[in-house]
C-alpha atoms as a PDB file:
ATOM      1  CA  UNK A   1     -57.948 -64.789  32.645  1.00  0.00           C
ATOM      2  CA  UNK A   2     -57.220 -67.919  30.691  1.00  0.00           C
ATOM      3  CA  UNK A   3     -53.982 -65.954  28.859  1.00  0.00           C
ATOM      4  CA  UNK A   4     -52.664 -65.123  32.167  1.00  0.00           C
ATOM      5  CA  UNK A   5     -53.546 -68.756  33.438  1.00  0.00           C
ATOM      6  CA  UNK A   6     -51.113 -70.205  30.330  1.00  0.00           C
ATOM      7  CA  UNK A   7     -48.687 -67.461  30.677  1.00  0.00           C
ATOM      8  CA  UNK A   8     -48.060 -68.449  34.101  1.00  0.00           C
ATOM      9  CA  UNK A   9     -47.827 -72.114  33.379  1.00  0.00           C
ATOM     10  CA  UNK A  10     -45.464 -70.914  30.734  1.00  0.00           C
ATOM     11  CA  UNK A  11     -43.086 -69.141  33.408  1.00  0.00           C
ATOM     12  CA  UNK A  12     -43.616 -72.477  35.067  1.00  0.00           C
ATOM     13  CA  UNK A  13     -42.531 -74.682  32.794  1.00  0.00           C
ATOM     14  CA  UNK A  14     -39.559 -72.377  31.945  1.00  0.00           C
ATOM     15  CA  UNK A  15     -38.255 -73.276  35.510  1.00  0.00           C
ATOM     16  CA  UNK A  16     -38.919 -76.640  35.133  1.00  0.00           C
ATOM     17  CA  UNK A  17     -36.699 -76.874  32.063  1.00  0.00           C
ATOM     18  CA  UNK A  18     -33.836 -74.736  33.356  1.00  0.00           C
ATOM     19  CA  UNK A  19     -33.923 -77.145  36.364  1.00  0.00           C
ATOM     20  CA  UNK A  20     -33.836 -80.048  34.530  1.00  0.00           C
ATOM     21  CA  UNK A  21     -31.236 -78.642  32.475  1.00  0.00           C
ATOM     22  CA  UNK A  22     -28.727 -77.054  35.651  1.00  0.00           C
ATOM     23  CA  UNK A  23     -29.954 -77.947  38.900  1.00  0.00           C
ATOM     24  CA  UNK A  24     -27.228 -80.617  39.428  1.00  0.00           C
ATOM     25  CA  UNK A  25     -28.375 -80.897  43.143  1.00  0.00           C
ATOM     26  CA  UNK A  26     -31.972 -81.438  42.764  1.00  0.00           C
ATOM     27  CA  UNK A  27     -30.944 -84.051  40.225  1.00  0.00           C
ATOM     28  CA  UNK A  28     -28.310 -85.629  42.237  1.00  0.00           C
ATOM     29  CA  UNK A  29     -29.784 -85.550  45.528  1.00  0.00           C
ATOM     30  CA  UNK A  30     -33.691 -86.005  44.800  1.00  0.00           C
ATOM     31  CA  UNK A  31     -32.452 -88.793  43.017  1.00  0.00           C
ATOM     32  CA  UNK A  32     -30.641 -90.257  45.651  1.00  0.00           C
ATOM     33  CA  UNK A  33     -33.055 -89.421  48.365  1.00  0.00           C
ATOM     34  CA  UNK A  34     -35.360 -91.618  46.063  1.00  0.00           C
ATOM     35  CA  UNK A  35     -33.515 -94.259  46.416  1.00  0.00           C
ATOM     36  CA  UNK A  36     -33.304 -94.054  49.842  1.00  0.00           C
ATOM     37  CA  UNK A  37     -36.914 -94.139  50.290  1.00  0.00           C
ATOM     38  CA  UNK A  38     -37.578 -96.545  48.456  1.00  0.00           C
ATOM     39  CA  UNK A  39     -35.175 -98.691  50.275  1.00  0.00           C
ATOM     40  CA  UNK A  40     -36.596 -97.576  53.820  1.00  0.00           C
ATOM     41  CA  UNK A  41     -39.695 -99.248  52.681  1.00  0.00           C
ATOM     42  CA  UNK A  42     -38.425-101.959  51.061  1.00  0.00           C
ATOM     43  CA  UNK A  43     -35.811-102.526  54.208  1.00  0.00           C
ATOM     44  CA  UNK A  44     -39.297-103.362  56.254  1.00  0.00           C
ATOM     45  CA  UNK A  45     -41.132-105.089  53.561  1.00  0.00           C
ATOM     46  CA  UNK A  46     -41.214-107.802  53.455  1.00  0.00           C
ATOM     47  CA  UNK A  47     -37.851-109.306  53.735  1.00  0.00           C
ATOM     48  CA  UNK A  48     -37.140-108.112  57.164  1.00  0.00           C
ATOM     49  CA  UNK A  49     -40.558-108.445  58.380  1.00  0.00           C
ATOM     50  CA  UNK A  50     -39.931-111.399  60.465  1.00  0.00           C
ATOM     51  CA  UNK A  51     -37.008-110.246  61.866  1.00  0.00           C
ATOM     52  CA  UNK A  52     -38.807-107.139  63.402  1.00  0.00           C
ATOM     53  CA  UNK A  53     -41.331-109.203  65.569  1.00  0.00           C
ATOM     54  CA  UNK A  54     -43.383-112.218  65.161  1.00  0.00           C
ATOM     55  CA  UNK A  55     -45.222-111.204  62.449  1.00  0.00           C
ATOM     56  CA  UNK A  56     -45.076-111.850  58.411  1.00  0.00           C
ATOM     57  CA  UNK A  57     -46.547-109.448  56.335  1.00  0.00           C
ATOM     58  CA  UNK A  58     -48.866-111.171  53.609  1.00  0.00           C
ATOM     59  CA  UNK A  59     -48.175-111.141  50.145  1.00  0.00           C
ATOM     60  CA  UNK A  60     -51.627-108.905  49.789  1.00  0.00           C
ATOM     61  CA  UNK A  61     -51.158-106.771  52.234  1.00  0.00           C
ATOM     62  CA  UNK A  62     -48.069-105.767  50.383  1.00  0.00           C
ATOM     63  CA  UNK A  63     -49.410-103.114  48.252  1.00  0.00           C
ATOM     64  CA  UNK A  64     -52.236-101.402  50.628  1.00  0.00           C
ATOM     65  CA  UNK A  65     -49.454-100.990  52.773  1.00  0.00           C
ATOM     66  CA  UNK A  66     -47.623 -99.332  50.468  1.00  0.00           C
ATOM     67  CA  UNK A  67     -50.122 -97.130  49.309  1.00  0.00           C
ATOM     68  CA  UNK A  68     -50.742 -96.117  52.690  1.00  0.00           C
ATOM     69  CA  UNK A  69     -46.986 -95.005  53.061  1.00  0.00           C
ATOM     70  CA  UNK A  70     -47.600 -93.141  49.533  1.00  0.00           C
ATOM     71  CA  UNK A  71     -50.263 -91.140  50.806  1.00  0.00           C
ATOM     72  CA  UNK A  72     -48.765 -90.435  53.925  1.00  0.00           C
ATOM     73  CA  UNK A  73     -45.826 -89.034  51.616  1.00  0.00           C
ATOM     74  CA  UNK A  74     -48.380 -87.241  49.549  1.00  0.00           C
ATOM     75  CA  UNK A  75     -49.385 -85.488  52.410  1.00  0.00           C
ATOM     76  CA  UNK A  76     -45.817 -84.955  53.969  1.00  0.00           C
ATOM     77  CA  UNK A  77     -44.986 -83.133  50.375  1.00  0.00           C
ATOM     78  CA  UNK A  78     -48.123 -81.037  51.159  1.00  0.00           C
ATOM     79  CA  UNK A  79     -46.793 -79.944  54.449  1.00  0.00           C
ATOM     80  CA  UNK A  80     -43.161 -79.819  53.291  1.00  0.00           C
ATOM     81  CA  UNK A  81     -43.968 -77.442  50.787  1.00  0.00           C
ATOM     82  CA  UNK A  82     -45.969 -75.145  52.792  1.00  0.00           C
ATOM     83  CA  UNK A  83     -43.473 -75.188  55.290  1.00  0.00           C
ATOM     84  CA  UNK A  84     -40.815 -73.992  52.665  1.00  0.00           C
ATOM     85  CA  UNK A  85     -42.530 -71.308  50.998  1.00  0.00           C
ATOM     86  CA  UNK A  86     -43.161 -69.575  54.123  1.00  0.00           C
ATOM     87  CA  UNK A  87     -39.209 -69.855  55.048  1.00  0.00           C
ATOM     88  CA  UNK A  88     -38.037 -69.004  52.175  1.00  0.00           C
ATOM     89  CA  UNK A  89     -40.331 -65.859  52.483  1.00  0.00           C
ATOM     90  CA  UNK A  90     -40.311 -64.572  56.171  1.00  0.00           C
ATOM     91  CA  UNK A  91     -37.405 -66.368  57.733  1.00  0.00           C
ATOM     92  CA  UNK A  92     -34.882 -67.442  54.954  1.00  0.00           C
ATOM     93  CA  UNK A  93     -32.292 -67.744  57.873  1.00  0.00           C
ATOM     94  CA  UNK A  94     -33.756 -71.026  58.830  1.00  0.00           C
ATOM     95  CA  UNK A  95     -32.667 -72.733  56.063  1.00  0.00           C
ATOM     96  CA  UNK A  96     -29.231 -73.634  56.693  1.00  0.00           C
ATOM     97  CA  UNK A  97     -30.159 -75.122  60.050  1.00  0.00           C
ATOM     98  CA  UNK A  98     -33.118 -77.173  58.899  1.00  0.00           C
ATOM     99  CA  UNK A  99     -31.220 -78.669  56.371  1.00  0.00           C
ATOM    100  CA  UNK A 100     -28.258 -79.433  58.579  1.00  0.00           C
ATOM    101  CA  UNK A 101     -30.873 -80.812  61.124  1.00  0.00           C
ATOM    102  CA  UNK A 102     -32.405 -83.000  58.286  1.00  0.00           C
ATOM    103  CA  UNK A 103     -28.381 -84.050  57.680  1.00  0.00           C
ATOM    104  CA  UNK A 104     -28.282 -85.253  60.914  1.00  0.00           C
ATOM    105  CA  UNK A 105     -31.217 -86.794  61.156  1.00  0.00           C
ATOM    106  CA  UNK A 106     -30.822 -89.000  58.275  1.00  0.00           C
ATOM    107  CA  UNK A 107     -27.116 -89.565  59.386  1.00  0.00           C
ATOM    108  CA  UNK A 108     -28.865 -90.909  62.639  1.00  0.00           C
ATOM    109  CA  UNK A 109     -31.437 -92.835  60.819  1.00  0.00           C
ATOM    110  CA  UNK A 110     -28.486 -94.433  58.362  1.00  0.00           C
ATOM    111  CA  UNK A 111     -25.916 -95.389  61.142  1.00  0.00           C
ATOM    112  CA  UNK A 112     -28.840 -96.813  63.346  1.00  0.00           C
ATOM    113  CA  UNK A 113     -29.384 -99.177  59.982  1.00  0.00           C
ATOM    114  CA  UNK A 114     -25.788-100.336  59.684  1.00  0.00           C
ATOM    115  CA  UNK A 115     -25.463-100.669  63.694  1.00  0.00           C
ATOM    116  CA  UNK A 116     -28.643-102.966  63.446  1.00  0.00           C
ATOM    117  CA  UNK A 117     -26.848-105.084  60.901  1.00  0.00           C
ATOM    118  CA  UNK A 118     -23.673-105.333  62.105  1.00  0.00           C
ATOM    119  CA  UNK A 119     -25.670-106.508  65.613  1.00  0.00           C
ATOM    120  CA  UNK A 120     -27.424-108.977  63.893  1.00  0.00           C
ATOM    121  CA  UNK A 121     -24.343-110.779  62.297  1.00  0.00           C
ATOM    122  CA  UNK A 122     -23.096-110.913  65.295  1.00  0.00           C
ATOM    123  CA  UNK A 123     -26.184-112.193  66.876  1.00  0.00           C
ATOM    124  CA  UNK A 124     -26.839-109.119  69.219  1.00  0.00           C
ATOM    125  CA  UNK A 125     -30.569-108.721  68.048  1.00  0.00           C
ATOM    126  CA  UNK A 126     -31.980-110.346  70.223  1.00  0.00           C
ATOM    127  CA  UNK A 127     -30.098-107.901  72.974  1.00  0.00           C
ATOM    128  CA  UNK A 128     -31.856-105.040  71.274  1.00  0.00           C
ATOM    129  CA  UNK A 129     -35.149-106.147  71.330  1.00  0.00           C
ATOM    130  CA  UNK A 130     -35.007-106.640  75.314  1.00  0.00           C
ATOM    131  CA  UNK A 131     -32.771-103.390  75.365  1.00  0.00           C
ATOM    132  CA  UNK A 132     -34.750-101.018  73.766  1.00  0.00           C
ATOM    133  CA  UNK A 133     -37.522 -99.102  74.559  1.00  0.00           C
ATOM    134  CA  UNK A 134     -40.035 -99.553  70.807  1.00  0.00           C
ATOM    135  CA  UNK A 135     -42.932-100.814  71.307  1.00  0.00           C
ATOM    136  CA  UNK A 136     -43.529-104.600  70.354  1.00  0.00           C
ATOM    137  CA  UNK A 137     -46.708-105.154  67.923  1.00  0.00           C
ATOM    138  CA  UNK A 138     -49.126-107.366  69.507  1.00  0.00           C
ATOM    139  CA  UNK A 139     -51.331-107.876  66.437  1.00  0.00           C
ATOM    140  CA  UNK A 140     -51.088-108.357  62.784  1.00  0.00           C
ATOM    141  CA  UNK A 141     -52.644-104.547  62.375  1.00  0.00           C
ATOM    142  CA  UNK A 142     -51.006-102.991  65.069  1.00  0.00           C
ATOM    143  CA  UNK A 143     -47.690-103.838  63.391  1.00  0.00           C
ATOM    144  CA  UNK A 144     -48.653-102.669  59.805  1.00  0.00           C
ATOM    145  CA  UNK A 145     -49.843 -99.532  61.971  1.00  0.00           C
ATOM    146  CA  UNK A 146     -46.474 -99.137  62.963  1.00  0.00           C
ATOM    147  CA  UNK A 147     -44.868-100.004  60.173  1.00  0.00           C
ATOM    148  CA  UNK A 148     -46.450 -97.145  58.479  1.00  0.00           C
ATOM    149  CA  UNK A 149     -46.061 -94.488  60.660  1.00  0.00           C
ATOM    150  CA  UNK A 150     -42.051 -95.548  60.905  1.00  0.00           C
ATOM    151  CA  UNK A 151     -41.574 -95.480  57.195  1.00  0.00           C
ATOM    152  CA  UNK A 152     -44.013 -91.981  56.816  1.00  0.00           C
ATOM    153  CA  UNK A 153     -41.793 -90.072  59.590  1.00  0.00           C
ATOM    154  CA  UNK A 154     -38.548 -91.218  57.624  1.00  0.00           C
ATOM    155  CA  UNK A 155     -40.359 -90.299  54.808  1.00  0.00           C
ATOM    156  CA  UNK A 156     -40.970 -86.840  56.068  1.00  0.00           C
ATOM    157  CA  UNK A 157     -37.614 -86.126  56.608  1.00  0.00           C
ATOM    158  CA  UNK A 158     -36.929 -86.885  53.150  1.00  0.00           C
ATOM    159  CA  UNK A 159     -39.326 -84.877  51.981  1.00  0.00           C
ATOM    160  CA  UNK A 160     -38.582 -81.873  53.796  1.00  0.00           C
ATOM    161  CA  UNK A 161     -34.802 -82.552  52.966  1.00  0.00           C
ATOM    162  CA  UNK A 162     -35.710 -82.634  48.767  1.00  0.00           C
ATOM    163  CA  UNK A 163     -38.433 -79.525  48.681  1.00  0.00           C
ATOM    164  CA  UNK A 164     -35.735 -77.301  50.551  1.00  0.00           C
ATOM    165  CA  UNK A 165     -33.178 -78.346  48.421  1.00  0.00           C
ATOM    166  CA  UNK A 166     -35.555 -78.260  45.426  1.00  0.00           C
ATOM    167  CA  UNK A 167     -36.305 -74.232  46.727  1.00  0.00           C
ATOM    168  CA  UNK A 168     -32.212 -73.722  47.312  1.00  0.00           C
ATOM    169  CA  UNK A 169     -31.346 -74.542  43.628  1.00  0.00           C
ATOM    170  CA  UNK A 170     -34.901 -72.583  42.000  1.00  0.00           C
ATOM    171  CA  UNK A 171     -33.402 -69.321  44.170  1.00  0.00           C
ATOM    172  CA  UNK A 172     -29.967 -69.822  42.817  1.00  0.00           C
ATOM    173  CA  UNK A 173     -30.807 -70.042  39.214  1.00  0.00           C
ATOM    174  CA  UNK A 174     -33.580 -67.645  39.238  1.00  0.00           C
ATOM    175  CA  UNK A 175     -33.631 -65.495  42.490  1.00  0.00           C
ATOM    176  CA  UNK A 176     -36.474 -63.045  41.015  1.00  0.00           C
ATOM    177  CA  UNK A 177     -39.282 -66.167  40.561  1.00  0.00           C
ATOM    178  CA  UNK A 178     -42.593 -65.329  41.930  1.00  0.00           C
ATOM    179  CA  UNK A 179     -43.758 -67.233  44.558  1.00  0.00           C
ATOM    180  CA  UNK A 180     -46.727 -68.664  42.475  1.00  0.00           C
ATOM    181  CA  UNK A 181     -44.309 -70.352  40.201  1.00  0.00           C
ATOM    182  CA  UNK A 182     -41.771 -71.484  42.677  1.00  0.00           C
ATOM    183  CA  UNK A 183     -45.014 -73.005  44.554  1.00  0.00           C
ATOM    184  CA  UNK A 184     -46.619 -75.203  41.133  1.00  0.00           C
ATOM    185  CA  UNK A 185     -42.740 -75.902  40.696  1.00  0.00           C
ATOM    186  CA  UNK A 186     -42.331 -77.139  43.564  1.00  0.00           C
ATOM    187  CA  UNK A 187     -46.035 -79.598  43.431  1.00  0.00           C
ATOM    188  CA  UNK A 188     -44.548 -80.535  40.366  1.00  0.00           C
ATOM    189  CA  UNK A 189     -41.699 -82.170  41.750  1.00  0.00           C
ATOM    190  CA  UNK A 190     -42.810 -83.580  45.084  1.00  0.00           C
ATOM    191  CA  UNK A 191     -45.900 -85.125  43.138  1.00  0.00           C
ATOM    192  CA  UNK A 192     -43.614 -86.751  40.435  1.00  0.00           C
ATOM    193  CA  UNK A 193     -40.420 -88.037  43.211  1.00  0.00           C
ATOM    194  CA  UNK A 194     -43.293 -89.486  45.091  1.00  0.00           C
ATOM    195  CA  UNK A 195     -45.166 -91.581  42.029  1.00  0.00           C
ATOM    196  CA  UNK A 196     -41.600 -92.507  41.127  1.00  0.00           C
ATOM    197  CA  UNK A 197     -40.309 -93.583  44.365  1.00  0.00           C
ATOM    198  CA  UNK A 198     -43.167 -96.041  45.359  1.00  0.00           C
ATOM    199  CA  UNK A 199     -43.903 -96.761  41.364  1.00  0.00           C
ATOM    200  CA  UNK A 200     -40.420 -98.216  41.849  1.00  0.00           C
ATOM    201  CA  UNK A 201     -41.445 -99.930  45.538  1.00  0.00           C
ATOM    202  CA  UNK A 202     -44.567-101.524  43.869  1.00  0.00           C
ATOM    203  CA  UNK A 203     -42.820-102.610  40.698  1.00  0.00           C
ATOM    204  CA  UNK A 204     -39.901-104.409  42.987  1.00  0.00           C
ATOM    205  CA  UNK A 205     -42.434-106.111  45.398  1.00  0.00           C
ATOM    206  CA  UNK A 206     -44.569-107.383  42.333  1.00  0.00           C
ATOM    207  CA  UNK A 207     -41.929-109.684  41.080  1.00  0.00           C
ATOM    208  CA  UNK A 208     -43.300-112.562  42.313  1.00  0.00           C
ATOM    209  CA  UNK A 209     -46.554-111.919  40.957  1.00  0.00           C
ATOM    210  CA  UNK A 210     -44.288-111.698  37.369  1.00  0.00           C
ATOM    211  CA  UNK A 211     -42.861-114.886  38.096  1.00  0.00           C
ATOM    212  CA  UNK A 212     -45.923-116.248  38.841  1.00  0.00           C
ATOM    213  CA  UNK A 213     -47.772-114.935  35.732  1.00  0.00           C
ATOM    214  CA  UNK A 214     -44.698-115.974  33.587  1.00  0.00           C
ATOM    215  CA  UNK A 215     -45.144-119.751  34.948  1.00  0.00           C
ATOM    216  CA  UNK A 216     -48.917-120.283  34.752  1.00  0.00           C
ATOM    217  CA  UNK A 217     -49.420-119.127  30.928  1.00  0.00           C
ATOM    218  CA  UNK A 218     -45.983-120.889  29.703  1.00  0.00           C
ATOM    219  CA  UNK A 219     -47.013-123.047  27.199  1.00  0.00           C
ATOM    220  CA  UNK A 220     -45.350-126.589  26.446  1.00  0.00           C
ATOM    221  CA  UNK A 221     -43.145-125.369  23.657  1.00  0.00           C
ATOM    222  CA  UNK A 222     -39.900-123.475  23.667  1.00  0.00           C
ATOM    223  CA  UNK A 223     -41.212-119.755  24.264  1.00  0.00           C
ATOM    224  CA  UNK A 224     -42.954-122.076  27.230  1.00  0.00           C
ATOM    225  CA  UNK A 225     -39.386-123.129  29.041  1.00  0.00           C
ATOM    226  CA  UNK A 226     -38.192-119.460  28.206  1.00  0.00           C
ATOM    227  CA  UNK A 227     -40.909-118.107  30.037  1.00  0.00           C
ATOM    228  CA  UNK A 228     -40.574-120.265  32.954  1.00  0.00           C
ATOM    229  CA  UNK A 229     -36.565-120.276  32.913  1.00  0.00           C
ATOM    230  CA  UNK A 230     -36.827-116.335  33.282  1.00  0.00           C
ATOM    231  CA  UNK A 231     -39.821-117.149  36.247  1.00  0.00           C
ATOM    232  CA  UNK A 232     -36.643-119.364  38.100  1.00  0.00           C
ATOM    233  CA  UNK A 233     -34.761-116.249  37.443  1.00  0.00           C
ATOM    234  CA  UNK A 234     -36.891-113.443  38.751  1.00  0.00           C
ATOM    235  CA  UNK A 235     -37.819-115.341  41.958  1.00  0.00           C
ATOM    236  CA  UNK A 236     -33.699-116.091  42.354  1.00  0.00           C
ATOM    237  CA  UNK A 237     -33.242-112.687  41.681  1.00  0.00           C
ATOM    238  CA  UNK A 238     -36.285-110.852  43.776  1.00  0.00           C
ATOM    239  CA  UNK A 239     -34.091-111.479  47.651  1.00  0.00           C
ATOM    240  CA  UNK A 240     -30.816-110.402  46.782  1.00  0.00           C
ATOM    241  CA  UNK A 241     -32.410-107.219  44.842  1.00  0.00           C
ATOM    242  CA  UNK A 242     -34.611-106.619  47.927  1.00  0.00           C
ATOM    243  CA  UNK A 243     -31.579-106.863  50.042  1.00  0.00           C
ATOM    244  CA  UNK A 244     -29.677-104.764  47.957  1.00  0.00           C
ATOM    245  CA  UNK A 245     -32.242-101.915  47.517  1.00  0.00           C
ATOM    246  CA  UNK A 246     -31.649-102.086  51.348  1.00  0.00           C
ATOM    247  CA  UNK A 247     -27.985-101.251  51.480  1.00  0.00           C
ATOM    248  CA  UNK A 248     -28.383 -98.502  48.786  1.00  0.00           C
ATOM    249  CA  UNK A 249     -31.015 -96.937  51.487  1.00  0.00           C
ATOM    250  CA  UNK A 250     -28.436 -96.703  53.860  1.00  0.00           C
ATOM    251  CA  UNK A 251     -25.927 -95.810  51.950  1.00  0.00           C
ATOM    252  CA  UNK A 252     -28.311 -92.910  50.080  1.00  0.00           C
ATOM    253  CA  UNK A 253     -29.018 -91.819  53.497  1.00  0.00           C
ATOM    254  CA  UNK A 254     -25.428 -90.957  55.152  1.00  0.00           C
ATOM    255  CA  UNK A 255     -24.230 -89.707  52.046  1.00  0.00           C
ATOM    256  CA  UNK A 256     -27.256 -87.355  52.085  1.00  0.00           C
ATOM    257  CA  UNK A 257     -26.451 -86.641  55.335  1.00  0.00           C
ATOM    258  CA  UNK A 258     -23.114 -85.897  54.832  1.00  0.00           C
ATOM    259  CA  UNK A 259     -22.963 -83.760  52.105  1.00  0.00           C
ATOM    260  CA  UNK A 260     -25.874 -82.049  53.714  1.00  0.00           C
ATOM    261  CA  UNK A 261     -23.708 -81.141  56.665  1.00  0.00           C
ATOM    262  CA  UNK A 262     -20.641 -80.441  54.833  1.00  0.00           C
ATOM    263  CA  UNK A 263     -22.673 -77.783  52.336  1.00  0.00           C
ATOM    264  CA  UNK A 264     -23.810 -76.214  56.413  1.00  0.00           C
ATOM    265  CA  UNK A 265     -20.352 -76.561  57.591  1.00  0.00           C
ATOM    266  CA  UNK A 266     -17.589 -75.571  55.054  1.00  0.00           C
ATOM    267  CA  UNK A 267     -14.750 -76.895  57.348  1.00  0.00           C
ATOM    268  CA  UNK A 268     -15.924 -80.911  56.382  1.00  0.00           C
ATOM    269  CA  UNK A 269     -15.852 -80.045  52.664  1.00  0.00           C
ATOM    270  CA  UNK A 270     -13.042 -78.041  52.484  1.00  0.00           C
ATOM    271  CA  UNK A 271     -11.210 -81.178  54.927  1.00  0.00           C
ATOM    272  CA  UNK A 272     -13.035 -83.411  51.829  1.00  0.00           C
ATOM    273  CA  UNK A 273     -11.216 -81.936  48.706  1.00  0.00           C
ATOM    274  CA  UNK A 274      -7.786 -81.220  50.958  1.00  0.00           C
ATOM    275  CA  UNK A 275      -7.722 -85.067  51.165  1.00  0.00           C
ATOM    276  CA  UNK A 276      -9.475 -86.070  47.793  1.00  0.00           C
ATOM    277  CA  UNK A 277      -7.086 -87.854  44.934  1.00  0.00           C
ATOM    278  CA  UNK A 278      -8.117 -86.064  42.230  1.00  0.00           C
ATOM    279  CA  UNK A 279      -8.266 -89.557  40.140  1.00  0.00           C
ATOM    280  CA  UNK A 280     -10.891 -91.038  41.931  1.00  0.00           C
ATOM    281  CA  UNK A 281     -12.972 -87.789  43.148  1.00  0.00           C
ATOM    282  CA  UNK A 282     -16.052 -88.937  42.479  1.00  0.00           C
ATOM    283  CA  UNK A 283     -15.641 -92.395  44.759  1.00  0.00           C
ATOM    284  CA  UNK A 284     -14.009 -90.349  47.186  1.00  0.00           C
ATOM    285  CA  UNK A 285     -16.424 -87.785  47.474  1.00  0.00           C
ATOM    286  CA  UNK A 286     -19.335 -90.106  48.087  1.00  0.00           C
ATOM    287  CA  UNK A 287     -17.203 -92.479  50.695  1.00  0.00           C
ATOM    288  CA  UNK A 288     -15.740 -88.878  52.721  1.00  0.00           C
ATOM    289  CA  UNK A 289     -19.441 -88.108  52.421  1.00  0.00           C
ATOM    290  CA  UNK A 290     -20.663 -91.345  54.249  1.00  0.00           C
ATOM    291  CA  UNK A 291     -17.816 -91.786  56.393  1.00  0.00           C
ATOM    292  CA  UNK A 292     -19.001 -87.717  57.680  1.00  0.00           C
ATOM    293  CA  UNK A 293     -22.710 -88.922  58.043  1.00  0.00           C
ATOM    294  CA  UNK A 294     -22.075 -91.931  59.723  1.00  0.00           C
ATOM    295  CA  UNK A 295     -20.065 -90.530  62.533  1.00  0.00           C
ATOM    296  CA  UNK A 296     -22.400 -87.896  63.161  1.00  0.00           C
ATOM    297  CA  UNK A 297     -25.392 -90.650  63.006  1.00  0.00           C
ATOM    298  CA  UNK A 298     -23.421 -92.798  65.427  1.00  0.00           C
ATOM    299  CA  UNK A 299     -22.578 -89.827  68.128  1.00  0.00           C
ATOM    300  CA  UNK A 300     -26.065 -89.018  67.765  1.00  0.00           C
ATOM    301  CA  UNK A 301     -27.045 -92.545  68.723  1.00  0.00           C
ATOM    302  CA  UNK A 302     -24.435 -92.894  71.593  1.00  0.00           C
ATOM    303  CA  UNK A 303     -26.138 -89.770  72.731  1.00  0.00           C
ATOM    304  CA  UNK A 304     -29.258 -90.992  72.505  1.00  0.00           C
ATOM    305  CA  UNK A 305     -28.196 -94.290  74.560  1.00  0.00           C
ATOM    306  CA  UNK A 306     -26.878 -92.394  77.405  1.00  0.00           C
ATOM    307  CA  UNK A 307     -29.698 -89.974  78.032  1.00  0.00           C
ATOM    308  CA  UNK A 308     -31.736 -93.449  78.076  1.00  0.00           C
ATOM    309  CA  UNK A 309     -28.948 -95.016  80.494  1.00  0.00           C
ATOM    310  CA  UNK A 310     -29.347 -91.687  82.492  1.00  0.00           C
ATOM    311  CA  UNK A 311     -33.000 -91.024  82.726  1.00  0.00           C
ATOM    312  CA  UNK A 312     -33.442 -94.875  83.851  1.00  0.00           C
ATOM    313  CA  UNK A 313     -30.545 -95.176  86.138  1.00  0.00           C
ATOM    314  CA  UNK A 314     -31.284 -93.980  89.330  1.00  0.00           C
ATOM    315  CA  UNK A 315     -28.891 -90.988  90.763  1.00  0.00           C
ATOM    316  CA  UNK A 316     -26.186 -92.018  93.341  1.00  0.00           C
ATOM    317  CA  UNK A 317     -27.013 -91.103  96.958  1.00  0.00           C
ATOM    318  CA  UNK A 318     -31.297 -90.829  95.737  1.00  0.00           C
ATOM    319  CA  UNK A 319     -33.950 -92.439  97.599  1.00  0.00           C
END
């Protein structure tokens, strides 16, 4: 029993190794869709916060909140996975159109992002809010309640997105793996993206707390001012890097979403390299990529806003 047991976790670590070794996509894009994650968190806390409704989150309700979102990813992973296996085994057809619907989705959830901000240069927010139809918190809790549930169905998405990509590249490299294996594999890396991706989330939103630390035990010497120059520094620093975090979200998630679409629909890649300089590929690649996901996300979203217009507009010649 116990030979078999570390046989098996052999044959599982074997996978592990060959996809750390070749799987460039579940390097490239579970590393991306980290960051994107991470940045749809950070997006709503808490430099944004105010901006959403009335509310400011506190400082200590920072990292419960957080956690929440972590174990509502936990348990996303554990129906993600699930979900995947039992494709992959009965109705393998379905995974081209789950991962282009994923595409889109994130290309939705990207564009809606940069529409938001371009609107709120331009001082259009305030147009939204009486425009749309989410539902404004009332209370402190009720808008951590919602602040979780927005970031866990992103989240979701993600998930979904990086355990059937995750599944993809394991069937490539080694189409013959039992299903056992493929499954620990596959635990293996949703546990670990998910401790990395709000490890990161945590260590970004405890730089005050650094700062703070760093000024109260400086001592009145010259490792003192050090220690209390680098305190300036980290709580200079902390915004911007919030903010940025925020625009690497976006951009994570409608280059996801393009190159999603364009591995479901050869036409858009094959359009890609027709066009690509072969001197700046790379570049190229990931703006073609975003450029793809945002138009999708923003067709998506001009849908979207004329169903709404529709459905509350009342038909011409009705009572």
């Amino acid at each position: 029993m116990s030979a078999g047991f570390l046989a098996l976790l052999d044959d599982v670590a074997t996978i592990m190794s060959k996809a750390a070794a070749g799987l460039d996509d579940v390097a490239t894009m579970a590393g991306v869709g980290a960051r994107g994650a991470s940045a749809v968190v950070i997006d709503d806390i808490p430099v944004n916060a105010q901006a959403v409704t009335e509310f400011e989150i506190d400082a200590k309700r920072e990292v419960p909140i957080v956690r929440a979102i972590e174990r509502g990813s936990l348990i996303n992973k554990s129906i993600a996975i699930p979900l995947a296996m039992v494709v992959n085994s009965f109705a393998p057809f379905l995974l081209t159109p789950i991962l282009a619907l994923g595409g889109a989705y994130l290309g939705f959830e990207g564009a809606e992002k940069v529409i938001h901000a371009v609107r709120a240069k331009l001082g259009k927010h305030h147009e939204d809010k009486e425009n749309g139809d989410t539902t404004v918190a009332k209370t402190q809790e009720e808008f951590e309640t919602q602040l979780v549930k927005g970031a866990i169905r992103t989240d979701l998405v993600m998930s979904i997105e990086i355990v059937f990509i995750a599944l993809a590249s394991i069937n490539d490299l080694m189409p013959d793996a039992h299903w056992g294996m493929m499954l620990i594999t596959l635990i293996i890396i949703g546990y670990l993206i998910t401790k990395i991706i709000y490890g990161l989330v945590l260590g970004l939103l405890r730089l005050d707390d650094l700062a703070l630390h760093l000024t109260v035990t400086a001592k009145e010497n010259r490792a003192g001012a050090y220690k209390k120059r680098l305190a300036v520094w980290i709580i200079r620093l902390s915004p911007p890097l919030m903010k940025t975090m925020s625009v690497v979200g976006a951009a994570a998630m409608l280059f996801i979403s393009g190159e999603l679409l364009s591995k479901q629909f050869t036409f858009i890649s094959d359009a890609v390299h027709h066009i690509t300089p072969e001197f700046i590929s790379g570049p190229f690649h990931f703006l073609a990529y975003s450029v793809v996901g945002l138009t999708v996300g923003a067709v998506l979203i001009g849908t979207m806003k004329l169903a709404q217009r529709a459905m509350k507009d009342p038909m011409p010649g009705g009572g």
